[in-house]
C-alpha atoms as a PDB file:
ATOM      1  CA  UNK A   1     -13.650 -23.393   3.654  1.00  0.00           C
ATOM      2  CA  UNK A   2     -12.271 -21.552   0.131  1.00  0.00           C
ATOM      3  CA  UNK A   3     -10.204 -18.698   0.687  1.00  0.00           C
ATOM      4  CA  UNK A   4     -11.026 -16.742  -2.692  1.00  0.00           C
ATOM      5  CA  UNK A   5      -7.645 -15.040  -3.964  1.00  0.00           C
ATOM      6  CA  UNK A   6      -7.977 -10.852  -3.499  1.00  0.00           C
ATOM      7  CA  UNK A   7      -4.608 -10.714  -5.067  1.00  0.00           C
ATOM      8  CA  UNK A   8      -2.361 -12.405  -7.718  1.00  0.00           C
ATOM      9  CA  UNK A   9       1.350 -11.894  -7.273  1.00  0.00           C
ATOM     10  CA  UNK A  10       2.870 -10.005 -10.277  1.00  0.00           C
ATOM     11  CA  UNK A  11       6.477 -10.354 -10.277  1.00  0.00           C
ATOM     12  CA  UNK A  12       8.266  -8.785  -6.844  1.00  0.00           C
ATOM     13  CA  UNK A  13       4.299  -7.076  -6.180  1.00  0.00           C
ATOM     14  CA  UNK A  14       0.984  -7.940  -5.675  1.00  0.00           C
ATOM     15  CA  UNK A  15      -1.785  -7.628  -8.637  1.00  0.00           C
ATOM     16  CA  UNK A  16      -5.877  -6.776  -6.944  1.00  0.00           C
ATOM     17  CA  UNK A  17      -8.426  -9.212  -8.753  1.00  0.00           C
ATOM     18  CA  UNK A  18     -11.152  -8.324  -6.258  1.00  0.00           C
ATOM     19  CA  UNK A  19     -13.253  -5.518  -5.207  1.00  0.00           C
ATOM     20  CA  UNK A  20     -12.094  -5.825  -1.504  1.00  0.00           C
ATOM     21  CA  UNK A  21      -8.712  -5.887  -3.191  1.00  0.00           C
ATOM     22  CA  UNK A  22      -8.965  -2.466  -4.952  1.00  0.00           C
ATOM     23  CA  UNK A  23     -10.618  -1.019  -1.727  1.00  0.00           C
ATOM     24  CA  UNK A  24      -7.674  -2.162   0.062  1.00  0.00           C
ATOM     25  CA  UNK A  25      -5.268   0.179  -2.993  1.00  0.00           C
ATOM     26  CA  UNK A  26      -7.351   2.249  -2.603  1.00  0.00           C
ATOM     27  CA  UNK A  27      -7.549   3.854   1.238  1.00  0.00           C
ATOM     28  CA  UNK A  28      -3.792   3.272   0.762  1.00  0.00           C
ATOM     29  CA  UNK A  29      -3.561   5.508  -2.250  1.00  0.00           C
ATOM     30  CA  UNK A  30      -5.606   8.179  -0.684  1.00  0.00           C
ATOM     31  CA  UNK A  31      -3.697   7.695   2.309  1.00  0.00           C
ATOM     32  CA  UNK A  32      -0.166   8.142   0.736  1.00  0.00           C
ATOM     33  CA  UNK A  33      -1.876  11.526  -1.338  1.00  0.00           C
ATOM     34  CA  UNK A  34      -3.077  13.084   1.994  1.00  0.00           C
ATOM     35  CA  UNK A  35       0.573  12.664   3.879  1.00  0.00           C
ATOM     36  CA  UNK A  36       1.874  14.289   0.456  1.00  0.00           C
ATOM     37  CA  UNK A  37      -0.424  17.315   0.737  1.00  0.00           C
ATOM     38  CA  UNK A  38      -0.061  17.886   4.098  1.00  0.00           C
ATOM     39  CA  UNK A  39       3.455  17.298   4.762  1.00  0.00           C
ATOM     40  CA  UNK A  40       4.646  18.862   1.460  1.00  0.00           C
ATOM     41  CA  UNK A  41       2.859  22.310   1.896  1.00  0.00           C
ATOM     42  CA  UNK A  42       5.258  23.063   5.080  1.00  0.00           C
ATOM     43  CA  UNK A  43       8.253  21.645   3.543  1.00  0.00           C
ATOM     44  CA  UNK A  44      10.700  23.578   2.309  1.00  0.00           C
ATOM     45  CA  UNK A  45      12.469  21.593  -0.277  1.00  0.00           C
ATOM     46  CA  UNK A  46      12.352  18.072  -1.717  1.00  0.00           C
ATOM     47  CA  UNK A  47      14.376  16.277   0.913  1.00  0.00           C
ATOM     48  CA  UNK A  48      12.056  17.935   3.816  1.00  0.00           C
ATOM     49  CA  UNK A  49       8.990  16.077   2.010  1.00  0.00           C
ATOM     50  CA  UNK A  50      11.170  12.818   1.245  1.00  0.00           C
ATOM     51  CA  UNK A  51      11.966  12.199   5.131  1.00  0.00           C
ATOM     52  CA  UNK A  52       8.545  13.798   6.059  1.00  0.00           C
ATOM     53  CA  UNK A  53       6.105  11.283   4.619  1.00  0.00           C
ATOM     54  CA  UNK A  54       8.465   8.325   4.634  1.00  0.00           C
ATOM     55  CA  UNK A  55       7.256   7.319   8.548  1.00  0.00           C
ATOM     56  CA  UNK A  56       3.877   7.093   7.045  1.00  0.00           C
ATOM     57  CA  UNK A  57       4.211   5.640   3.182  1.00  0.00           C
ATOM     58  CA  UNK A  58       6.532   3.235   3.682  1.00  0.00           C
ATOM     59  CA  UNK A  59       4.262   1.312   6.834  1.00  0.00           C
ATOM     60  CA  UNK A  60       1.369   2.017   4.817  1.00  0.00           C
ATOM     61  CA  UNK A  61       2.818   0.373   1.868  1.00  0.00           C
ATOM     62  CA  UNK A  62       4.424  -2.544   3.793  1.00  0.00           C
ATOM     63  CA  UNK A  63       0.915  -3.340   5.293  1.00  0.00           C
ATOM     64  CA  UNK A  64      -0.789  -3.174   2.075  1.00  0.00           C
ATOM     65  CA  UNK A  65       2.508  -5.506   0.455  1.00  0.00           C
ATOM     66  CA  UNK A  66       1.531  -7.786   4.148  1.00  0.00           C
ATOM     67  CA  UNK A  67      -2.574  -8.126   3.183  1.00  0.00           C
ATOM     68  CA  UNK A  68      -1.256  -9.035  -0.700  1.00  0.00           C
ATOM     69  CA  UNK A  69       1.166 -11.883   0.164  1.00  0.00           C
ATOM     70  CA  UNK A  70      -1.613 -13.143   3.078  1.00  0.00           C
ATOM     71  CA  UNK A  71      -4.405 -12.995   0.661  1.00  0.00           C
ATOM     72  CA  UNK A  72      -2.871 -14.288  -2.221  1.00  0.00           C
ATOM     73  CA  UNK A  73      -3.401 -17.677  -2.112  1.00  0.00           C
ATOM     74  CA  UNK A  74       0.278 -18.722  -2.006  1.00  0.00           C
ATOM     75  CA  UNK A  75       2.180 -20.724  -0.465  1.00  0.00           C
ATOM     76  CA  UNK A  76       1.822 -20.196   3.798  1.00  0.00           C
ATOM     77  CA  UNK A  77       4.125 -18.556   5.160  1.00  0.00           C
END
């Protein structure tokens, strides 16, 4: 079976080539946006909106960076 590439790797990230792909940016984008909104209007400075959304961006992000290097097509890892 051909495994078609979603992503290309693009230096230390991961470039989308696919419509799945940019889905996939996507919900994480809007993801990451909603944590800012909500977590940022009951923060009271910078710092209480850093360590307020970084429990849920940083996961987020590390799955998306996880689905990128899996569907890549790169070496198996």
């Amino acid at each position: 079976m051909v495994q078609r590439r979603w992503f290309v790797a693009w230096g230390w990230v991961y470039r989308p080539v696919t419509w799945q792909a940019f889905v996939l940016v996507l919900l994480a984008t809007v993801f990451c946006v909603q944590v800012f909104w909500a977590v940022d209007r009951h923060s009271h400075s910078v710092s209480d909106t850093l360590y307020g959304i970084f429990p849920y961006v940083v996961p987020c992000l590390m799955v998306l960076n996880w689905a990128a290097s899996k569907t890549s097509g790169g070496a198996a890892a």
